[in-house]
Protein backbone atom coordinates (compact mmCIF):
# COMPACT_ATOMS: atom_id res chain seq x y z
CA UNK A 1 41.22 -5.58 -15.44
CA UNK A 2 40.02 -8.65 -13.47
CA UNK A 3 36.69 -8.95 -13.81
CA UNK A 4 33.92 -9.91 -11.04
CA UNK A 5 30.61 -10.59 -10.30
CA UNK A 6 30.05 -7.04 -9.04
CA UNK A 7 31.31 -5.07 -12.04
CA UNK A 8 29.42 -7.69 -14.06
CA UNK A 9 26.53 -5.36 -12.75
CA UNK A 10 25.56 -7.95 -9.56
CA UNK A 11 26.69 -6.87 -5.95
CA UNK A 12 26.36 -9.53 -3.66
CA UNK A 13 27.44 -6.99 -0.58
CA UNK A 14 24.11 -5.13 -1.36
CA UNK A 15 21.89 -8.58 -1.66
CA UNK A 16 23.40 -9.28 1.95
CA UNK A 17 22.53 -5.79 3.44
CA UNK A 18 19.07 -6.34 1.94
CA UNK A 19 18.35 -9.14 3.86
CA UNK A 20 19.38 -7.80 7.29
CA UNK A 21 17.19 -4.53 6.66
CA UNK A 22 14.16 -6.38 5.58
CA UNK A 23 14.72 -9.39 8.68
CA UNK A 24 12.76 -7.22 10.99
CA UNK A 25 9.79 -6.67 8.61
CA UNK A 26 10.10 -10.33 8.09
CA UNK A 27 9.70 -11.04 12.28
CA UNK A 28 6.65 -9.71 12.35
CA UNK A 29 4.67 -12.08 10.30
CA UNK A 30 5.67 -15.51 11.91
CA UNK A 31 3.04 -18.14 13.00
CA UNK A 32 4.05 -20.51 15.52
CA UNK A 33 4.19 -23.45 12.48
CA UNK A 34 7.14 -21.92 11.09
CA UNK A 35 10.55 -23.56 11.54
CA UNK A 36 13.62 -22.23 11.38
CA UNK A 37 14.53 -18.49 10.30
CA UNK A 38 15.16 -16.89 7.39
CA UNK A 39 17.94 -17.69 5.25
CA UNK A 40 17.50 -21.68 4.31
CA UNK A 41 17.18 -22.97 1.02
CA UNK A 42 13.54 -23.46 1.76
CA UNK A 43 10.77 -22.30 4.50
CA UNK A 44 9.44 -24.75 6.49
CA UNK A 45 5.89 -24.94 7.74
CA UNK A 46 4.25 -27.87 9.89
CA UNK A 47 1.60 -29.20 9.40
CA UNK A 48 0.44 -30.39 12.39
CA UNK A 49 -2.72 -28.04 12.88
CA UNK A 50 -4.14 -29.58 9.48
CA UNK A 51 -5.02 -32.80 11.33
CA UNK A 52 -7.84 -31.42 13.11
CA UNK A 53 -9.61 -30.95 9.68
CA UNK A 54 -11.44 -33.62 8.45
CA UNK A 55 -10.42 -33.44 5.13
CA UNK A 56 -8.06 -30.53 4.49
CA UNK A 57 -7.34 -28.82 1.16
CA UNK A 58 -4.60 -26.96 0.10
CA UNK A 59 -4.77 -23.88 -1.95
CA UNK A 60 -2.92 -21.80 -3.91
CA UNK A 61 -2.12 -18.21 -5.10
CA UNK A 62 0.09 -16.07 -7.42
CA UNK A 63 0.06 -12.84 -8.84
CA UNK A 64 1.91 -9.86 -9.72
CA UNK A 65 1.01 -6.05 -9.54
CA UNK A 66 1.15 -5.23 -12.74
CA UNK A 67 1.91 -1.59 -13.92
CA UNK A 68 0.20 -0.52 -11.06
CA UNK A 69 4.27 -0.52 -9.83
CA UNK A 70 5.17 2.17 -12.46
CA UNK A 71 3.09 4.81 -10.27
CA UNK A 72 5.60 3.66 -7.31
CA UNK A 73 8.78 4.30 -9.69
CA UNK A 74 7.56 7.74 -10.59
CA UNK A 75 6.28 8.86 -6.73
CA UNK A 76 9.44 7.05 -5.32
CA UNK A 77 7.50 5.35 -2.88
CA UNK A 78 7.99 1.66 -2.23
CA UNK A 79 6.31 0.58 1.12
CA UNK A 80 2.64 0.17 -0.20
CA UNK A 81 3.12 -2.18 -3.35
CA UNK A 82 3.99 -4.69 -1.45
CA UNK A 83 0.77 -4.98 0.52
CA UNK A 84 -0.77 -5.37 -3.20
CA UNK A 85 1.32 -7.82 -3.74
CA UNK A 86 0.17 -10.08 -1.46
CA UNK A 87 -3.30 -9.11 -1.56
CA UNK A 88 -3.82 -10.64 -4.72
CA UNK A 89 -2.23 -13.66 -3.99
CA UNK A 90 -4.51 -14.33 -0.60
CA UNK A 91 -8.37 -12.72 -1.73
CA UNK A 92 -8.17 -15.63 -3.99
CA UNK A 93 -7.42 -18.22 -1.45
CA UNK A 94 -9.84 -16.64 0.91
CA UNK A 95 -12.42 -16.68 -2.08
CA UNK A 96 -12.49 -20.45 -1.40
CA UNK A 97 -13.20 -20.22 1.79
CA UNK A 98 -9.55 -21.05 3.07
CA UNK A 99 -7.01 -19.41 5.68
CA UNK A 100 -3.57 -18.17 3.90
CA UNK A 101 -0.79 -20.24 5.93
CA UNK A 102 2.63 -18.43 4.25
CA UNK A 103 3.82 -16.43 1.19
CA UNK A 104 6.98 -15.89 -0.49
CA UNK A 105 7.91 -13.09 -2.41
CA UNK A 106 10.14 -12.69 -5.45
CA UNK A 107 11.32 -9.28 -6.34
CA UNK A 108 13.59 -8.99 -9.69
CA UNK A 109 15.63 -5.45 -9.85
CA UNK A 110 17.93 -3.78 -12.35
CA UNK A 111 19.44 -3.37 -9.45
CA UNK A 112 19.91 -3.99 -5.52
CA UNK A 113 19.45 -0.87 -3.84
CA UNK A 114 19.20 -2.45 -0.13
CA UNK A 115 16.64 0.35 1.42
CA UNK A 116 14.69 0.45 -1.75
CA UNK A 117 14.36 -3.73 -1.36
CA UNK A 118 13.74 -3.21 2.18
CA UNK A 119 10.94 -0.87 1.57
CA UNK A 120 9.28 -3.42 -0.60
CA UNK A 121 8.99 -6.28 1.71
CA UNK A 122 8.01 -3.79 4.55
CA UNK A 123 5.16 -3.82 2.58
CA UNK A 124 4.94 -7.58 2.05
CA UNK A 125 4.92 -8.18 5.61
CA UNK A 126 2.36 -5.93 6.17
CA UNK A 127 0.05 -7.71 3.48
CA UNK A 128 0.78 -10.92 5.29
CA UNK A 129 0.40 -9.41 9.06
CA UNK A 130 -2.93 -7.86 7.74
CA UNK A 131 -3.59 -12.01 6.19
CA UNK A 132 -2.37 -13.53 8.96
CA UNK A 133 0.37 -15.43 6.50
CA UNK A 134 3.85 -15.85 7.63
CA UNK A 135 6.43 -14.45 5.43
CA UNK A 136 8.95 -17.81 4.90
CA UNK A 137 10.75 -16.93 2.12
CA UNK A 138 11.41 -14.92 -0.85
CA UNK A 139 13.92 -14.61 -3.47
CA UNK A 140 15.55 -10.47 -4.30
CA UNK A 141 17.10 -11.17 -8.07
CA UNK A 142 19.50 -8.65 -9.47
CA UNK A 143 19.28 -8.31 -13.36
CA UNK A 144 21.60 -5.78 -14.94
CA UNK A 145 21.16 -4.80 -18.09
CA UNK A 146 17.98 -7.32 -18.26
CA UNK A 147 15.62 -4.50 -16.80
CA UNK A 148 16.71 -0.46 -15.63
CA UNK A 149 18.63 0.38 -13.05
CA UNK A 150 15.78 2.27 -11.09
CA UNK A 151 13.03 -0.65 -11.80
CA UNK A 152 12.35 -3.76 -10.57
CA UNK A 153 8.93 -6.06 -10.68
CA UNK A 154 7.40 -7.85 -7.40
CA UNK A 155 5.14 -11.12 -7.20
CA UNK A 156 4.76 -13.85 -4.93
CA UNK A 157 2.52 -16.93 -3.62
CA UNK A 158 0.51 -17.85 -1.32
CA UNK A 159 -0.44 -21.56 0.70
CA UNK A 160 -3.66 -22.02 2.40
CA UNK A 161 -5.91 -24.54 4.04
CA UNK A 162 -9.96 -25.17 3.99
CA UNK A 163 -11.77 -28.25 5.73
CA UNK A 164 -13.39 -29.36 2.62
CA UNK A 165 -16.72 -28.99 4.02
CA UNK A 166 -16.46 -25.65 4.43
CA UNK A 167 -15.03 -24.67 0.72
CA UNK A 168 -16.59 -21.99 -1.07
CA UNK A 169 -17.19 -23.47 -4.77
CA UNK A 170 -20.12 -21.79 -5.98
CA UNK A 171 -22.26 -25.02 -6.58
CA UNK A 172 -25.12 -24.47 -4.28
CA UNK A 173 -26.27 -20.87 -5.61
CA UNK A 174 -29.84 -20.72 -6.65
CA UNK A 175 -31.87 -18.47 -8.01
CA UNK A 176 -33.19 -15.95 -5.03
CA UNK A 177 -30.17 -15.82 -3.40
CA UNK A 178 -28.53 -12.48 -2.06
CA UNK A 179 -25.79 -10.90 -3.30
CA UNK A 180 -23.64 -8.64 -1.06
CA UNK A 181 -20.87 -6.60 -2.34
CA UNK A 182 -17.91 -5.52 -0.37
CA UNK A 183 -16.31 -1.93 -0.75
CA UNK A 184 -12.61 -2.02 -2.70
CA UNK A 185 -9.98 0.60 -1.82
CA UNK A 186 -9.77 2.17 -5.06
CA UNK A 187 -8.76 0.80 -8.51
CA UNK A 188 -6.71 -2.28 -6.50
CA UNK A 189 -4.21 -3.29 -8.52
CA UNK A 190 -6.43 -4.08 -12.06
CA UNK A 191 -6.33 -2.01 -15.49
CA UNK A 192 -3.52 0.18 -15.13
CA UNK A 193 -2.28 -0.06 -18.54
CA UNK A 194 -5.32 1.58 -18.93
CA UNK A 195 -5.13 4.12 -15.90
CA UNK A 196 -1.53 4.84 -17.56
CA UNK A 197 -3.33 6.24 -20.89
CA UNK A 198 -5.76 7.95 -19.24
CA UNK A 199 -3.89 10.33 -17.10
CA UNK A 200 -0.52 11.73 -17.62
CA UNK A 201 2.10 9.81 -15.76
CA UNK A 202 4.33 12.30 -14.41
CA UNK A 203 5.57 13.14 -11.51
CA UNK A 204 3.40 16.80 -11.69
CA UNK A 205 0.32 14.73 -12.50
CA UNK A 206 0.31 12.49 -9.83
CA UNK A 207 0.94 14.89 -7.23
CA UNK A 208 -2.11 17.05 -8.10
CA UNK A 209 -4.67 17.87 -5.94
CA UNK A 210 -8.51 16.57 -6.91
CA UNK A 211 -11.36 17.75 -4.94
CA UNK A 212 -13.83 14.95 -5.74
CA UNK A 213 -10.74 12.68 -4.53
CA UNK A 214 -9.85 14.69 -1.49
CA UNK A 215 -6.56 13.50 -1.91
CA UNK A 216 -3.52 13.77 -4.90
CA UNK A 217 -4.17 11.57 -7.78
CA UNK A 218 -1.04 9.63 -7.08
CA UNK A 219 -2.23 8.91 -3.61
CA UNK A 220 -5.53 7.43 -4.45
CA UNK A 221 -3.97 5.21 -7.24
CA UNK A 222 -1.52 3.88 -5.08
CA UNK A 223 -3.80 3.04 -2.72
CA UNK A 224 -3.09 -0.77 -1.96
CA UNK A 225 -5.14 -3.50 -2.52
CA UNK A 226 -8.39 -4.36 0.37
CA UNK A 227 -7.51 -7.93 1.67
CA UNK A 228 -10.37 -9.52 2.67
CA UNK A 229 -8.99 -12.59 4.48
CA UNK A 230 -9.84 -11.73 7.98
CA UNK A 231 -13.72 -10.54 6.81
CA UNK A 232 -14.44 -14.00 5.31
CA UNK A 233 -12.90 -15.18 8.64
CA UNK A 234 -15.45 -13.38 10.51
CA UNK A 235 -18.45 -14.61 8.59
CA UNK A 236 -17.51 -18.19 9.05
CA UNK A 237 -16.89 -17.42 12.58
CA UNK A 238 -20.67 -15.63 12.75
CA UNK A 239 -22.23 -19.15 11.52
CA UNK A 240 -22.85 -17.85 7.68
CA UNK A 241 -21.72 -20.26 5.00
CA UNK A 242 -21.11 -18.14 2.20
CA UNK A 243 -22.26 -20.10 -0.93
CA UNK A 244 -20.38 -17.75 -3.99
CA UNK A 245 -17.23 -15.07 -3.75
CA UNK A 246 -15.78 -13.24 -6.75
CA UNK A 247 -12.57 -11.66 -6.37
CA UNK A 248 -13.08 -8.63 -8.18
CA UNK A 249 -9.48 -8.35 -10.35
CA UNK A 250 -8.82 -7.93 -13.94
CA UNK A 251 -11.89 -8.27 -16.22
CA UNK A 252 -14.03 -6.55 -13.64
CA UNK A 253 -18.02 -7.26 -13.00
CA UNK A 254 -18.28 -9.41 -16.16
CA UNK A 255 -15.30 -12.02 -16.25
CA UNK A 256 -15.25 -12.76 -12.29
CA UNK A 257 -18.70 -12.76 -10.80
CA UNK A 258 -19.48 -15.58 -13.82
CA UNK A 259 -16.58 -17.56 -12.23
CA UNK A 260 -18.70 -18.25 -8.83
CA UNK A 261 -21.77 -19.16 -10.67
CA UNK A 262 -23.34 -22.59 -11.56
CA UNK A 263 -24.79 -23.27 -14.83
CA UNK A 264 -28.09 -21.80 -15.22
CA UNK A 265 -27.71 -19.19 -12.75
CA UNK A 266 -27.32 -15.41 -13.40
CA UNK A 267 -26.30 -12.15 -11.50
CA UNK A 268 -28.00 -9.25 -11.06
CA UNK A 269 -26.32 -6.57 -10.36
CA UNK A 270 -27.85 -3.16 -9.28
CA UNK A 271 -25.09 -0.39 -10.07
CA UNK A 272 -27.13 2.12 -7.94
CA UNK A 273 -26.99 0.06 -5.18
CA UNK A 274 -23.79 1.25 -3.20
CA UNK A 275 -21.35 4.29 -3.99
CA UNK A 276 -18.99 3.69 -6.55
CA UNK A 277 -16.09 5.57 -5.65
CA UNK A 278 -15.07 9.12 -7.12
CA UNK A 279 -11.59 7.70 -8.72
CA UNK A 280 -13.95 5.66 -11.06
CA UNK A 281 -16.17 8.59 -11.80
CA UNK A 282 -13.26 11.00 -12.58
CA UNK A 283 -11.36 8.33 -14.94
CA UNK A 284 -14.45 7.32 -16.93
CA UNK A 285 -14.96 11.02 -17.76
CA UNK A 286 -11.43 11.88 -18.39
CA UNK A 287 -10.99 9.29 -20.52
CA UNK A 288 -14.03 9.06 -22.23
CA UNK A 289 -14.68 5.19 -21.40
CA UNK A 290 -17.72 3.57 -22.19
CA UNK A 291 -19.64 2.20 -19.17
CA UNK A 292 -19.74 -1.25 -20.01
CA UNK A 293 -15.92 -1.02 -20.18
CA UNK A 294 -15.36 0.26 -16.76
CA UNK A 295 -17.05 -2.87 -15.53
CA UNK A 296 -15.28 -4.65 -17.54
CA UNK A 297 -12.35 -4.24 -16.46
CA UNK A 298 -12.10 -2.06 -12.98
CA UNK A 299 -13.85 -3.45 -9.41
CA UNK A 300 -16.11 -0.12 -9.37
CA UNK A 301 -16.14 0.20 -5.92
CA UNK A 302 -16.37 -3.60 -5.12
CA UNK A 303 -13.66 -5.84 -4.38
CA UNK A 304 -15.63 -8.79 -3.64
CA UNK A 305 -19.12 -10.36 -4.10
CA UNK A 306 -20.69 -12.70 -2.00
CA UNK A 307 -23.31 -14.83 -2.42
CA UNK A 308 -25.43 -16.12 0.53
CA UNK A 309 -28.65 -17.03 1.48
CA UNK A 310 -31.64 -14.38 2.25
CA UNK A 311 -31.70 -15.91 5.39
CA UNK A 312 -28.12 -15.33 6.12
CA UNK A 313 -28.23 -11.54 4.73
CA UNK A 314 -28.38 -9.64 8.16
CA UNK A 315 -25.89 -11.53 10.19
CA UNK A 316 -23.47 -11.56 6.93
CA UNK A 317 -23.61 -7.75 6.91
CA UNK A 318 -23.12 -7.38 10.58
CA UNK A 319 -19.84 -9.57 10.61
CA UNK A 320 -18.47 -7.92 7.77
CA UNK A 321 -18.95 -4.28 9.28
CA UNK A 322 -17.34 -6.20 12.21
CA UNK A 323 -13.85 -6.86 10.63
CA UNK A 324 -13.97 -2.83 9.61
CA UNK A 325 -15.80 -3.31 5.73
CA UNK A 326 -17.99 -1.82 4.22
CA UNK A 327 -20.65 -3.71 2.07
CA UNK A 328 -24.16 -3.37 0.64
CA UNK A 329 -27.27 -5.62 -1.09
CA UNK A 330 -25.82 -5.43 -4.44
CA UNK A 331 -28.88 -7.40 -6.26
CA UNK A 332 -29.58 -11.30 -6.76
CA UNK A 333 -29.22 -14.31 -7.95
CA UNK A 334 -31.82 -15.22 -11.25
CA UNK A 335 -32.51 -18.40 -13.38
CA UNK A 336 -30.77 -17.81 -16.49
CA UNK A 337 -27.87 -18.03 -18.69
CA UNK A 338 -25.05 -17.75 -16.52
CA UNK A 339 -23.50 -14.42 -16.63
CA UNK A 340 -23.81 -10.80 -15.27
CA UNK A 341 -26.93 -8.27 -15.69
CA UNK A 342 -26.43 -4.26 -14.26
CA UNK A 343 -29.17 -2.71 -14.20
């Protein structure tokens, strides 16, 4: 029998169908920088916009979705993940302060099922339309016998810009300053190794009903990601220079609100402050987890926290409830050693 690259377990026919189901997805996300289509070795961006800045920066993103993608194997349901995807590739660009230009997406399969593909980057453009990013490129990689047939993994990258001036760094906190947290979605896409152990990942499981969620379990994990690109936008545009902003990922309260602090500077955090959602509530319980573990390693109900001046406090809240957030007076800034207090 001669052999080929398609009974070595790789059909090319299917990585070709792929990319004409997911071309309108990937239509929807262009900016007017982008040149050329899809298809080339490599996207192309211009530039040209950046020389307005006086000193532009460009940042970077990448991240993955971690197990969180396991729940979307066992609900066969693709079109979310995506959006999770990129979400954690662009809160940490706009946690800078910047605007996310374009993302690319790499998606590795056991193997190419075109509509299952084309469900995925649905998802991805829809995490970039809701960014703002153009989607220029991406890579689908088929790897028989390397991973099951039915799985596959999805990460990608983002590019963005910031004047300089107008970078978020963290450097100019002090003690008395406000800080405002922003509501999450859910559990984002953080600690589901843990999640996994927790609940019984099945099928059944995830498809029960919970009155305290008012939804199936499965449909509150799966929940994607908040991105919080165009509500940073907002507050710039409102005249509020935000001085701190966690991204509230892996390692929860205590790992990434220290990251936007200055030495000698300390959060306090009031956990009565703003409702934690009931997903949180239900898995601490059911799993028996110790409180300073859940903030340790979940968002809790926040998926970002600011830091700004008193001064700036009212008109921050009011542009953030204008891009559709939520977000409360969380507690403050305090001289210190640099860390997080909940009290």
């Amino acid at each position: 029998m001669a052999l080929d690259y398609k009974k070595a377990g790789v059909d090319i026919e299917a990585g070709y169908r792929s990319v004409e189901l997911m071309k309108g997805y990937v239509k929807e996300t262009m900016r007017e920088e982008v040149l050329g289509g899809l298809g080339g070795f490599s996207g192309a961006f211009s530039l040209k916009k950046i020389k307005e800045m006086d000193d532009p920066v460009l940042l970077s993103g990448t991240d993955g979705v971690g197990t969180k993608i396991k729940l979307a194997f066992l609900l066969d349901k693709h079109d979310t993940i995506g959006i999770d995807a990129v979400a954690m590739c662009v809160n940490d660009v706009a946690c800078a302060g910047g605007e996310p230009l374009f993302f690319l997406d790499y998606i590795a399969c056991g193997k190419n099922i075109p509509e299952k593909i084309a469900a995925i980057v649905k998802g991805v453009a829809e995490g970039c339309k809701q960014s703002d990013a153009a989607l220029i490129g991406g890579e689908t990689a088929e790897h028989p016998d390397l991973m099951p047939e039915d799985e596959y993994d999805v990460a990608g990258f983002a590019v963005g810009v910031v004047d300089r001036k107008d970078m978020i760094d963290g450097s100019t906190i002090k003690a008395g300053d406000v800080l405002i947290g922003v509501a999450s979605t859910g559990v984002h896409s953080n600690g589901f190794s843990l999640v996994r152990k927790v609940f019984d990942m099945t099928k059944e499981s995830l498809e029960t009903y919970y009155d305290e969620l008012g939804t199936t379990l499965g449909e509150a994990l799966l929940t994607p990601t908040r991105i919080y690109v165009k509500m940073m936008k907002s507050i710039k545009n409102a005249g509020v220079k935000v001085k701190g902003c966690s991204h509230i990922t892996g390692g929860g309260f205590y790992e990434n609100i220290p990251r936007m602090l200055p030495d000698g500077i300390k959060a306090v955090v009031e956990k009565n402050s703003y409702d934690i959602p009931p997903i949180f509530t239900l898995m601490q319980k059911k799993g028996e987890i110790e409180e300073h573990m859940m903030y340790n390693t979940y968002n809790m109900g926040l998926g970002m926290v600011l830091a700004v001046d008193p001064a700036d406090v009212d008109a921050t809240l009011k542009a953030i409830a204008a891009s559709g957030d939520k977000a409360w007076v969380v507690g403050k800034c305090e001289a210190g050693e640099k860390g997080v207090e909940l009290v």
